[in-house]
Protein backbone atom coordinates (compact mmCIF):
# COMPACT_ATOMS: atom_id res chain seq x y z
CA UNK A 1 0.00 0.00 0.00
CA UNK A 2 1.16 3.51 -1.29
CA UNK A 3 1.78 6.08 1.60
CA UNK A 4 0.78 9.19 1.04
CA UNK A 5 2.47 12.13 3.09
CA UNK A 6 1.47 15.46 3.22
CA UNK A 7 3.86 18.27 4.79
CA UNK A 8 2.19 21.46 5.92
CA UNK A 9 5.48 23.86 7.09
CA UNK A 10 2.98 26.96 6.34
CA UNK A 11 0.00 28.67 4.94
CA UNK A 12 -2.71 25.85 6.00
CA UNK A 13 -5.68 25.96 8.00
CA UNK A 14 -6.81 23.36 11.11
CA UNK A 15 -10.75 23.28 11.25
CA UNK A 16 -13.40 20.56 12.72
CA UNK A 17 -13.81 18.02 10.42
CA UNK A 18 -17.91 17.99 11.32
CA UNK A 19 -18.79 19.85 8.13
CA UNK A 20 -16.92 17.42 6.06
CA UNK A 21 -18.34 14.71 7.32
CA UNK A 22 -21.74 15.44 7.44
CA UNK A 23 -23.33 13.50 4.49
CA UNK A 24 -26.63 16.34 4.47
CA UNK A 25 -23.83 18.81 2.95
CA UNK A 26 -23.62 19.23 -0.76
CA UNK A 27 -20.17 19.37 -1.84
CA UNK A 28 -20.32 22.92 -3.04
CA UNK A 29 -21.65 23.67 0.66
CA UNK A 30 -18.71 21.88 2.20
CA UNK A 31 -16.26 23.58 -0.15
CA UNK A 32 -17.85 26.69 0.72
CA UNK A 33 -17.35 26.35 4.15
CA UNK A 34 -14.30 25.32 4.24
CA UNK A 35 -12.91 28.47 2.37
CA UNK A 36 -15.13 30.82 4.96
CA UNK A 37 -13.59 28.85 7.67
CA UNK A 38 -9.96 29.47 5.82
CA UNK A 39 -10.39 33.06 5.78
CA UNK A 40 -8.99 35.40 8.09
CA UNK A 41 -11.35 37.04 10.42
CA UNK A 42 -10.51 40.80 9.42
CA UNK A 43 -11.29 39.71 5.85
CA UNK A 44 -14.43 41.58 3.56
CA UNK A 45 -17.31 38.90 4.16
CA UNK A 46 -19.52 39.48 1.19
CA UNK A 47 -21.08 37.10 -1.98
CA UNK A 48 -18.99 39.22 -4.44
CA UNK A 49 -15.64 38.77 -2.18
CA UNK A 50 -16.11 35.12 -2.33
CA UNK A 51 -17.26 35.12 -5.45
CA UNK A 52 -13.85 36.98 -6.39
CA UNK A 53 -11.66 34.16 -5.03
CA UNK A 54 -13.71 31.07 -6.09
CA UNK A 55 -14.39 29.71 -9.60
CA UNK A 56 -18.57 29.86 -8.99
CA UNK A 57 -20.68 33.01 -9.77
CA UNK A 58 -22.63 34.64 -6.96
CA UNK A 59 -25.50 32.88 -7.63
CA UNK A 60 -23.42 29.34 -6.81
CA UNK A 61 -22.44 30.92 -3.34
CA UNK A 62 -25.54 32.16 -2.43
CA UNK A 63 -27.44 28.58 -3.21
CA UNK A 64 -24.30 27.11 -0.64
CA UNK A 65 -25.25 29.70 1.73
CA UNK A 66 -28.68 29.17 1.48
CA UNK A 67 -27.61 25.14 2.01
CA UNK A 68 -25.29 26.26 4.48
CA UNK A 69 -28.33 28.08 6.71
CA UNK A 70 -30.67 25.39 6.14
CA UNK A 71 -28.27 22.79 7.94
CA UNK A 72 -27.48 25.16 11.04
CA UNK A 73 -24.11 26.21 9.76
CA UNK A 74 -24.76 29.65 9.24
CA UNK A 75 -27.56 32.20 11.34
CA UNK A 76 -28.43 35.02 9.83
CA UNK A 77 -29.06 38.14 12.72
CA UNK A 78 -30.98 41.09 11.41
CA UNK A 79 -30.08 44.19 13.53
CA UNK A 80 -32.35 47.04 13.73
CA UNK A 81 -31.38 50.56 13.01
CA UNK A 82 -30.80 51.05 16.70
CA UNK A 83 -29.11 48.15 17.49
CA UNK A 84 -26.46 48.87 14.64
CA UNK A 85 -25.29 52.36 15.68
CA UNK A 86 -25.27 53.04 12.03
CA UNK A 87 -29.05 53.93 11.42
CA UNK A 88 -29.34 51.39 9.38
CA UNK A 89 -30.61 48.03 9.16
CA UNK A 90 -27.59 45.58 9.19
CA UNK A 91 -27.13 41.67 9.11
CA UNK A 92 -24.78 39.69 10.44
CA UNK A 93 -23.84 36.33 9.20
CA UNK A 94 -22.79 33.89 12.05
CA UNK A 95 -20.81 30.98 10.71
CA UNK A 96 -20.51 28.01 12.86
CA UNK A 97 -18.20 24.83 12.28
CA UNK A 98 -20.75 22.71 14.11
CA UNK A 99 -24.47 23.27 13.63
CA UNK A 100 -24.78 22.44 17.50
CA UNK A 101 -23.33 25.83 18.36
CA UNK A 102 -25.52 27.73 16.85
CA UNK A 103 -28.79 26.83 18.40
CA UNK A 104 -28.65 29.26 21.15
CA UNK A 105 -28.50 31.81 19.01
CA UNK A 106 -31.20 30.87 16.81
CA UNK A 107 -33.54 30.70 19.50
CA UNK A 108 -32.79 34.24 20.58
CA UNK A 109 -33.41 35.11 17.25
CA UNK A 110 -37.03 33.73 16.94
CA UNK A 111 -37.81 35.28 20.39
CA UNK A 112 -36.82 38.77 19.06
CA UNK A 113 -39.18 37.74 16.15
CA UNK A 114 -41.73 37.02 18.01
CA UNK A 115 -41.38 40.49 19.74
CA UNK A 116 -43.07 43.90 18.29
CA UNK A 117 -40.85 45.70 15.83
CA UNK A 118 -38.93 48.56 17.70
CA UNK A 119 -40.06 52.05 16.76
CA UNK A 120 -37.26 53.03 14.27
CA UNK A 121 -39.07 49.81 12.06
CA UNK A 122 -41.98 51.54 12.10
CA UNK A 123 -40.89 55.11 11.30
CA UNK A 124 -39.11 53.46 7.80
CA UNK A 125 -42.65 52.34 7.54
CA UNK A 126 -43.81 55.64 7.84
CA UNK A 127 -40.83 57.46 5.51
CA UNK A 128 -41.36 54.41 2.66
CA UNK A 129 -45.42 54.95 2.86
CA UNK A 130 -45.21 58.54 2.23
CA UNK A 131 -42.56 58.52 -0.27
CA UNK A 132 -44.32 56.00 -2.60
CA UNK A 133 -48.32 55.15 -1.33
CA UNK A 134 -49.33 58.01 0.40
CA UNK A 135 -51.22 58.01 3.86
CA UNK A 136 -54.67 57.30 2.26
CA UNK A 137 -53.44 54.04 0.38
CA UNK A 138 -52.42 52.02 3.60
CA UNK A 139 -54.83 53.33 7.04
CA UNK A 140 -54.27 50.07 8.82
CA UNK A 141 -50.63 51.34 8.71
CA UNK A 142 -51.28 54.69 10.27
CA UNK A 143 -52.40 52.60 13.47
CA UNK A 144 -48.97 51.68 13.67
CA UNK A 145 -47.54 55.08 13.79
């Protein structure tokens, strides 16, 4: 029998093998993965950066995110314009090398779901109604306001 060695003196990455064993992972979601997992942490996060270093076209690496999320791999957070400090509404994409570790966080999630929007939802309501329906278009809106 062959051996086969492999020497790794630099420029490798050491990650859980859960996510390449688990047989409910596509390949491309595995792959996919694996190069988020490879990246540094102070790197740009986004479809088109990914997209930039990987053969597949956005639409490819959204499908493996969409994979990714469905498994427990990934958690999507939606921040609210005050949570954010920005003003704006922001997401942040949790990545997880086992989907175990994310379940806390997805039930914190669907609690804040289940909670009332806060008020700055409501006043991009308000903005976006005016801007494009007018008040008399929408009055089960205006209760909200």
């Amino acid at each position: 029998m062959p051996v086969m060695r492999v020497n790794k003196n630099k420029n490798y990455t050491t990650m859980s093998n859960v996510h390449l064993r688990d047989l409910n992972l596509s390949l491309k979601a595995r792959g996919l993965l694996s190069t988020i997992l490879s990246l540094p942490d102070n790197w740009n996060y986004s479809i088109g950066g990914i997209a930039a270093i990987c053969k597949e076209n956005e639409t490819c690496i959204k499908s493996g995110l969409k994979e990714l999320k469905e498994a427990g791999y990934m958690v999507v957070e939606k921040l609210y314009s005050d949570e954010s400090g920005t003003g704006k509404f922001k997401y942040v994409y949790n990545i997880f090398e086992n989907p175990d570790d994310s379940k806390e966080l997805r039930e914190r999630i669907e609690k804040r779901k289940l909670s009332a929007p806060p008020e700055a939802e409501i006043h991009l309501w308000k903005v976006y109604l005016w801007k494009f329906q007018g008040w008399k278009s929408y009055p089960y809106i205006k209760v909200l306001i």
